[in-house]
Protein backbone atom coordinates (compact mmCIF):
# COMPACT_ATOMS: atom_id res chain seq x y z
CA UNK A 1 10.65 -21.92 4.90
CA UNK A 2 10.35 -18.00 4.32
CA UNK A 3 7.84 -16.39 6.60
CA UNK A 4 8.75 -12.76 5.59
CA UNK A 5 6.28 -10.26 4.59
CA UNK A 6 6.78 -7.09 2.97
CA UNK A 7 6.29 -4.06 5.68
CA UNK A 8 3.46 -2.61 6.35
CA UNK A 9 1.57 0.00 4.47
CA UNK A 10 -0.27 2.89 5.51
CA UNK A 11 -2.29 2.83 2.17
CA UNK A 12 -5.17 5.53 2.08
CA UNK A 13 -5.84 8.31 4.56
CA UNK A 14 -9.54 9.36 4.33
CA UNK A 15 -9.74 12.36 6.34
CA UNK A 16 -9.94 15.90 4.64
CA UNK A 17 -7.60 18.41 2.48
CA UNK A 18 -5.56 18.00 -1.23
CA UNK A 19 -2.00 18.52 -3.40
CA UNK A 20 0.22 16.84 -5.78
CA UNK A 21 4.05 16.25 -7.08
CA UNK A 22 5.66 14.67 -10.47
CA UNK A 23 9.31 13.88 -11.00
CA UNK A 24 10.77 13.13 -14.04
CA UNK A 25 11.92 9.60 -14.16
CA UNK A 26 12.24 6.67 -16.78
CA UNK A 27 8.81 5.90 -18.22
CA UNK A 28 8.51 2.55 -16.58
CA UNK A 29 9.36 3.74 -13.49
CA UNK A 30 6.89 6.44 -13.19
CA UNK A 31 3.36 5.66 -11.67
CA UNK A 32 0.37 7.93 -11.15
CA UNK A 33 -2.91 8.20 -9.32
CA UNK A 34 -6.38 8.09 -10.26
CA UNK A 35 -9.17 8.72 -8.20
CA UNK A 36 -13.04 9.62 -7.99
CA UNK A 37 -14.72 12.35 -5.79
CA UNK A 38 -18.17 11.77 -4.63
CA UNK A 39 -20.10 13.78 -2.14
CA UNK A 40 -21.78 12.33 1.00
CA UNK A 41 -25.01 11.01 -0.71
CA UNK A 42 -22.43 8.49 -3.24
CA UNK A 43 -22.89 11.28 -6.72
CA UNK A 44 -19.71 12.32 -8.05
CA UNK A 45 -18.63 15.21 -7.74
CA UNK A 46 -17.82 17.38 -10.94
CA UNK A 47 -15.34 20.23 -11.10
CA UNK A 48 -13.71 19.34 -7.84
CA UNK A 49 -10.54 21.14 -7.02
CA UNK A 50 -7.69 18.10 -6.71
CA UNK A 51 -4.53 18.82 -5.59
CA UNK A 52 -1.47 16.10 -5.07
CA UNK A 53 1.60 16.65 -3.22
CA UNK A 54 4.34 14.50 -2.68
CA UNK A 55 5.11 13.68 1.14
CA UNK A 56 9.15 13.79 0.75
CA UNK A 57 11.87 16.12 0.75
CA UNK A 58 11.11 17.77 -2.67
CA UNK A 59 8.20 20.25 -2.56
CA UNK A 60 6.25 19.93 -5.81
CA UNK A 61 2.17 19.86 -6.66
CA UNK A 62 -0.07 19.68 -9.67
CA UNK A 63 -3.73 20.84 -9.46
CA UNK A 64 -6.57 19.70 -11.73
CA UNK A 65 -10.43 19.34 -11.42
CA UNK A 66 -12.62 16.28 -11.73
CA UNK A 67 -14.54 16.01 -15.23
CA UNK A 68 -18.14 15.61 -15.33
CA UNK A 69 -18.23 11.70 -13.41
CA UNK A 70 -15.98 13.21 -10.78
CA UNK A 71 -12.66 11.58 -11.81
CA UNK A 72 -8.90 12.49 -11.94
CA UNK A 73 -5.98 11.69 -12.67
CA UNK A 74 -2.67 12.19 -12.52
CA UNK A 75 0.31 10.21 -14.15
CA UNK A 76 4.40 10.48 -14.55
CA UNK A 77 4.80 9.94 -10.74
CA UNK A 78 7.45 9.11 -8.76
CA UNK A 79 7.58 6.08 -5.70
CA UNK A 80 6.34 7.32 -2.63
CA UNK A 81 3.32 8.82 -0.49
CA UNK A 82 1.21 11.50 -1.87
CA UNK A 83 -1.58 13.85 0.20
CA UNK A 84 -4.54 13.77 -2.11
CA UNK A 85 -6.82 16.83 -1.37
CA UNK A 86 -10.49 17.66 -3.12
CA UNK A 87 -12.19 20.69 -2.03
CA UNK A 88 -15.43 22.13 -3.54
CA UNK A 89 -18.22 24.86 -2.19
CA UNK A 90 -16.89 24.50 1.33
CA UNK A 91 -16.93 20.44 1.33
CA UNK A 92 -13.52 18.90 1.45
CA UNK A 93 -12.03 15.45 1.71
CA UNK A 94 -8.26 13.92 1.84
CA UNK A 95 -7.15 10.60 1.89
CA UNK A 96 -2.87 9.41 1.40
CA UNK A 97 -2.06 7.34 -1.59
CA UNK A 98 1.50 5.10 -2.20
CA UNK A 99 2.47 4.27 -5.82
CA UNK A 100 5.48 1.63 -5.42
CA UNK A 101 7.33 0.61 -8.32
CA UNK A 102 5.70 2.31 -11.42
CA UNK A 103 2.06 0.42 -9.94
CA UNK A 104 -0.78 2.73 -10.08
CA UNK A 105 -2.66 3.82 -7.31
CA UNK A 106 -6.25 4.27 -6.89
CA UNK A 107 -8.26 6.34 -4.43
CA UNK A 108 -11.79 7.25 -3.91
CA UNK A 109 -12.42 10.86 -2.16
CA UNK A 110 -15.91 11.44 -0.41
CA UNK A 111 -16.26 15.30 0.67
CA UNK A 112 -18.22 16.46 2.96
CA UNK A 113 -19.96 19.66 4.59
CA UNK A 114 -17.02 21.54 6.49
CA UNK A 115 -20.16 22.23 9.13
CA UNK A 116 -21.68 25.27 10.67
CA UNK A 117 -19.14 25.81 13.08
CA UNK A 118 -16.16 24.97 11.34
CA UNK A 119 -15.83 27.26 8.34
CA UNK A 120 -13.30 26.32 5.31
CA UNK A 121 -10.28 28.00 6.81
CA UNK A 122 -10.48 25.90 10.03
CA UNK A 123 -11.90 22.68 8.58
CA UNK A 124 -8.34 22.88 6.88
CA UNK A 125 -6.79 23.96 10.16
CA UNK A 126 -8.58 20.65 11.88
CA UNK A 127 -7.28 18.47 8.74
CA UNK A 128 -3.56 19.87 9.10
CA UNK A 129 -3.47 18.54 12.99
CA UNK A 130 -4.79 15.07 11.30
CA UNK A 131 -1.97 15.35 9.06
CA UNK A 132 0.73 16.32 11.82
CA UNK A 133 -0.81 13.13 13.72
CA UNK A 134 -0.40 10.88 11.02
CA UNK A 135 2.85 11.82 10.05
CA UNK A 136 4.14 11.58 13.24
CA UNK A 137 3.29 8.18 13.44
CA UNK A 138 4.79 7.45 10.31
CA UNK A 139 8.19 8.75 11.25
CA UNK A 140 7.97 6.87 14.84
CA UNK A 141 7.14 3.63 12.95
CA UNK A 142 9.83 3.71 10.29
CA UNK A 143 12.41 4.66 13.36
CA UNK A 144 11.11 1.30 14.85
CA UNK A 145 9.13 3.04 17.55
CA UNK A 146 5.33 1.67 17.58
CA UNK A 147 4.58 2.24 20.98
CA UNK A 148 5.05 6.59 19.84
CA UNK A 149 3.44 5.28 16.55
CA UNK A 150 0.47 4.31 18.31
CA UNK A 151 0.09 7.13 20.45
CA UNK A 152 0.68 9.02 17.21
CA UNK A 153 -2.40 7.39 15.22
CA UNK A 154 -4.16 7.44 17.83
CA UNK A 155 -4.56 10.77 17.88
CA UNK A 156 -5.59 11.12 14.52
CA UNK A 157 -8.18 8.89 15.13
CA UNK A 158 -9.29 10.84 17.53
CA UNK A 159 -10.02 14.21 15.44
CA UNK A 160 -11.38 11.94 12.29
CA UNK A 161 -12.93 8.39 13.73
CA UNK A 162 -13.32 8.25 10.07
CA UNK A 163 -9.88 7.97 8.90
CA UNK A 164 -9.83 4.28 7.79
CA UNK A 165 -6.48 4.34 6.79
CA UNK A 166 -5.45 5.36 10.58
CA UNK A 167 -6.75 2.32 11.90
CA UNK A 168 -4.98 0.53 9.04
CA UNK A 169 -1.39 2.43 10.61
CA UNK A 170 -2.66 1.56 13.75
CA UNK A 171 -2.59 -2.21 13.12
CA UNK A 172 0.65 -2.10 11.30
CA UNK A 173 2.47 -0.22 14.77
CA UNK A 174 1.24 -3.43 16.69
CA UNK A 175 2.23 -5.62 13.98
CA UNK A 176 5.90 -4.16 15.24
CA UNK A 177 4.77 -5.12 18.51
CA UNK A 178 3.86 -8.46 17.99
CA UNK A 179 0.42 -7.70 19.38
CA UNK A 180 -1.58 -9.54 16.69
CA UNK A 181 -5.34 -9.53 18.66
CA UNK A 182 -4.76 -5.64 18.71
CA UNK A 183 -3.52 -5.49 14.97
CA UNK A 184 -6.47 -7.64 14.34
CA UNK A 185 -8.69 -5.69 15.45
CA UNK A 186 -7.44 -2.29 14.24
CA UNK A 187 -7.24 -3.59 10.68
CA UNK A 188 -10.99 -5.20 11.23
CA UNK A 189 -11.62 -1.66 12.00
CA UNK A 190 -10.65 0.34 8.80
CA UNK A 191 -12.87 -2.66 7.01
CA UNK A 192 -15.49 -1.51 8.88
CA UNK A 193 -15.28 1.99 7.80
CA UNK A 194 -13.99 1.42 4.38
CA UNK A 195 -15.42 -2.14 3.17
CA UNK A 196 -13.12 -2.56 0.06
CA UNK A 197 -10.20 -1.62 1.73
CA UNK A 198 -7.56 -3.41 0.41
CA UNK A 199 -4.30 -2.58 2.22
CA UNK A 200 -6.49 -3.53 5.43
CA UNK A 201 -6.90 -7.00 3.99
CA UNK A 202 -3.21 -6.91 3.13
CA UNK A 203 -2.71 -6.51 6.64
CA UNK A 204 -4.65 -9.20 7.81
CA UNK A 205 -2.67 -11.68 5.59
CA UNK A 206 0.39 -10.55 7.13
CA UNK A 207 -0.94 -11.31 10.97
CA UNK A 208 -2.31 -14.37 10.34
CA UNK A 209 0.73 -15.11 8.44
CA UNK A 210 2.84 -14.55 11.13
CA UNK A 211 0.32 -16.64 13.23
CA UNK A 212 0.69 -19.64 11.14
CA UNK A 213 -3.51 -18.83 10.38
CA UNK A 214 -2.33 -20.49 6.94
CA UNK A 215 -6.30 -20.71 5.62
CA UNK A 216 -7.46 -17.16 7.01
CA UNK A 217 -3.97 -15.58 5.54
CA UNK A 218 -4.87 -16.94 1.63
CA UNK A 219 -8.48 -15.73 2.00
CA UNK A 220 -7.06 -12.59 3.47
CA UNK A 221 -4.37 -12.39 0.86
CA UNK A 222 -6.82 -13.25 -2.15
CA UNK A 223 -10.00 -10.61 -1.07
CA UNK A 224 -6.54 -8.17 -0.75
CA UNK A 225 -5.98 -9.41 -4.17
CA UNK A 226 -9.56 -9.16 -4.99
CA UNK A 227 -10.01 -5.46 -4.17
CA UNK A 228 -6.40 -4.09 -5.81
CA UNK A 229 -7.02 -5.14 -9.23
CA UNK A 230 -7.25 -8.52 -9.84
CA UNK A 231 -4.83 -10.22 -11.94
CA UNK A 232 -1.70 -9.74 -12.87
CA UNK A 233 -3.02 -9.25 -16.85
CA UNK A 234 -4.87 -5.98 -15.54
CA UNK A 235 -1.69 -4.78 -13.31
CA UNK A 236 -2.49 -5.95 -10.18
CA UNK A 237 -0.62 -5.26 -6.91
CA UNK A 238 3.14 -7.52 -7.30
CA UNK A 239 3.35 -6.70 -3.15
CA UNK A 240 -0.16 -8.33 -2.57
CA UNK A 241 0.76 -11.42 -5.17
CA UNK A 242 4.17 -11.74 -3.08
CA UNK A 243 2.71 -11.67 0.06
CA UNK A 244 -0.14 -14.52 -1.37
CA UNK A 245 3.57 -16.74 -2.33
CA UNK A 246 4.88 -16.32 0.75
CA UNK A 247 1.69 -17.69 2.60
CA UNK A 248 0.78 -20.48 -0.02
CA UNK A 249 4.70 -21.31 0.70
CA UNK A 250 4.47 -21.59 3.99
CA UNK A 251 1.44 -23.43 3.96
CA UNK A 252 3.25 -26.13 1.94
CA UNK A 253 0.73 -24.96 -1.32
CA UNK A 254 3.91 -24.87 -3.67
CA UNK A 255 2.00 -24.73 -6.78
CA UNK A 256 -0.18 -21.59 -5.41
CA UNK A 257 3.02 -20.36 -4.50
CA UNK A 258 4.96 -20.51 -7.94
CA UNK A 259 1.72 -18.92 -9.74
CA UNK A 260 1.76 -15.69 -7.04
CA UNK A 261 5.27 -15.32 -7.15
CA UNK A 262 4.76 -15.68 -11.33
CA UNK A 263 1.85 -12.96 -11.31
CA UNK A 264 3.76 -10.37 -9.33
CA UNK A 265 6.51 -10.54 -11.93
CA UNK A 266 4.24 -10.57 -14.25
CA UNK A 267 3.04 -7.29 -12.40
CA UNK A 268 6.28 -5.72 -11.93
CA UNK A 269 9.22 -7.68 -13.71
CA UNK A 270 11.41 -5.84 -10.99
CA UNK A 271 10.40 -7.21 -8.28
CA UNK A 272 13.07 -8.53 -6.55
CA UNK A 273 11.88 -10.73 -3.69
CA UNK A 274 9.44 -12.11 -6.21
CA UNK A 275 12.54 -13.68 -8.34
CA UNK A 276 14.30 -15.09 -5.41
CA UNK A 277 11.33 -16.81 -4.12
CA UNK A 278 10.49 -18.16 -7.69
CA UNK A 279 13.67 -19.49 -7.38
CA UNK A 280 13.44 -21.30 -4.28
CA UNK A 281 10.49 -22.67 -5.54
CA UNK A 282 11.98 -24.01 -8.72
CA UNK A 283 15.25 -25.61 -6.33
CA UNK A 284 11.81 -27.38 -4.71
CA UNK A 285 10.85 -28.68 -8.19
CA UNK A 286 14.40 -29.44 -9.39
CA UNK A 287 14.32 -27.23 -11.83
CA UNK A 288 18.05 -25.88 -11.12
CA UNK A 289 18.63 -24.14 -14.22
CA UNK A 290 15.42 -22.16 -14.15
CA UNK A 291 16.67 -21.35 -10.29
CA UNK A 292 19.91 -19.92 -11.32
CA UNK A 293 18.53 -17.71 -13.86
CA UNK A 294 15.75 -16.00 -11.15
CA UNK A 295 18.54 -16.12 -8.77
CA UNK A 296 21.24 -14.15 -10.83
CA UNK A 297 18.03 -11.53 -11.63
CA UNK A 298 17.76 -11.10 -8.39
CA UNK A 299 21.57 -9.82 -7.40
CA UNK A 300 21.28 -7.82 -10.66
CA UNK A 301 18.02 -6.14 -9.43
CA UNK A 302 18.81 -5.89 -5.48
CA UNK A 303 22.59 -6.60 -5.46
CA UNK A 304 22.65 -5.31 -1.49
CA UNK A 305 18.91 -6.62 -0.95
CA UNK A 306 18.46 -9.09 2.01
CA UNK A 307 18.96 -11.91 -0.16
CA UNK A 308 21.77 -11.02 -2.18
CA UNK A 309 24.43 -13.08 -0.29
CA UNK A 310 22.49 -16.22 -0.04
CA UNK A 311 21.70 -15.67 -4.14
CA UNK A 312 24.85 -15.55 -5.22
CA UNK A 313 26.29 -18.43 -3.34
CA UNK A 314 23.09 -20.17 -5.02
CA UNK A 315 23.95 -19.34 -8.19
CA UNK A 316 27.42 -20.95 -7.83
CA UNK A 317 26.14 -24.01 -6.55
CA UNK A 318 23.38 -24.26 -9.08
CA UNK A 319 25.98 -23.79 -12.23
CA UNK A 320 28.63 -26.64 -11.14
């Protein structure tokens, strides 16, 4: 049985500071990010200055303001992380946003009061070091470091105790670990802070996942579900249905399985994993022909993806 997860995300940052980036791409590939600012009382916040910038190694931003119910958004985006930044009358706010695969992303901003110590200029100042923090952990994660990672968010955590999405890093460095209790309770954390926090129930899937928590993972999963859009008829999240096939799978749920795996193609027909698994689960119902066909999507769609071998040689055993 497959008890793979897809990595884990960072999802949102909420600490304080804004910018943006577009790249021209393919219509269905491009993705885009809308969002609401609200101050510290819960009103939205209207003519907020929103900037998004893309965190990669092309420097480009778009600025707007939020209309009169303190929304934004932005759209023709490419995959990747983006800094989200609202600032008005010395309040400020920031938070980190993925869009993956053309899927939308959606963020909620709440500024608040840079203080009377801090004025604007080193509010910003304070939010850059966040920044610097996070991204540091980042880099140390994705170079399979998570004891630097942790360190890393740590320190972010400690200038903004706030930052919801830290704690959500946080649990994903001891994921690498293997430290579950600690991942646990990191993820439990950003929750706690942010109560419809998706990726953080993402997360918990994943651990309890790996844990063979079979029950917890699905209600995990579903809530993670819940909270990113629903179905796949509104969009939905195709990572979060995956991850629901993959526990429903291993829990020996086929049926719950086939319908995930169906809604995050539904989602995203380019999903990759999503067609391989269908197609294991279709081998399980004997439906061979059905399993050739998802198999020989998926070496057309990831022909050097971690499956591709196995696929193939499916796909000539299916068609004899």
């Amino acid at each position: 049985m497959v008890r793979r997860l897809n990595g884990q995300r960072v999802g949102l940052f909420a600490c304080a500071l804004v910018a943006t980036l577009a790249i021209a791409l393919p219509a269905a590939a491009q993705g885009r990010i809308k969002g609401t600012v609200k101050d510290d009382k819960g009103q939205p916040v209207a003519g907020a200055q929103v900037t998004i910038e893309f965190q990669g190694n092309v420097s480009r931003k778009f600025d707007m303001k939020t209309d009169n119910k303190g929304e934004f958004i932005q759209i023709g985006l490419a995959s990747g992380d983006y800094k989200v930044i609202a600032e008005k009358d010395k309040m400020a706010g920031m938070t980190l946003a993925r869009v993956r695969g053309g899927q939308p992303a959606e963020v909620n901003l709440v500024i608040t009061p840079s203080g009377s110590v801090l004025d604007a200029k080193q509010a910003a100042a304070k939010n850059a070091e966040v920044m610097k923090a996070v991204d540091a952990g980042m880099a140390a994660s994705a170079a399979g470091k998570p004891d630097e990672a942790i360190v890393a968010f740590n320190q972010a955590i400690a200038l903004n105790q706030s930052c919801f999405g830290c704690y959500s890093a946080l649990g994903a460095a001891y994921v690498q670990k293997k430290d579950y209790d600690k991942a646990e309770a990191s993820y439990k954390k950003g929750i706690e802070i942010k109560a419809d926090y998706a990726e953080a129930y993402s997360g918990l899937a994943s651990i309890y996942n790996a844990q063979h928590k079979f029950d917890q993972a699905q209600a995990a999963s579903a809530k993670a579900s819940e909270l990113s859009g629903g179905g796949a008829a509104t969009g939905g999240n195709p990572d979060i249905f995956y991850n629901q096939g993959v526990i429903a799978w291993n829990a020996g749920k086929i049926a719950d399985a086939k319908k995930a795996f169906e809604s995050a193609i539904a989602a995203n027909p380019s999903h990759a994993e999503s067609h391989y698994q269908l197609g294991m689960v279709l081998v399980n119902e004997g439906n061979l022909a059905g399993a050739a066909g998802e198999f020989e999507t998926y070496t057309k769609l990831a022909p050097d993806g971690p499956n591709a071998a196995q696929a193939k040689a499916l796909v000539a055993q299916l068609k004899k």
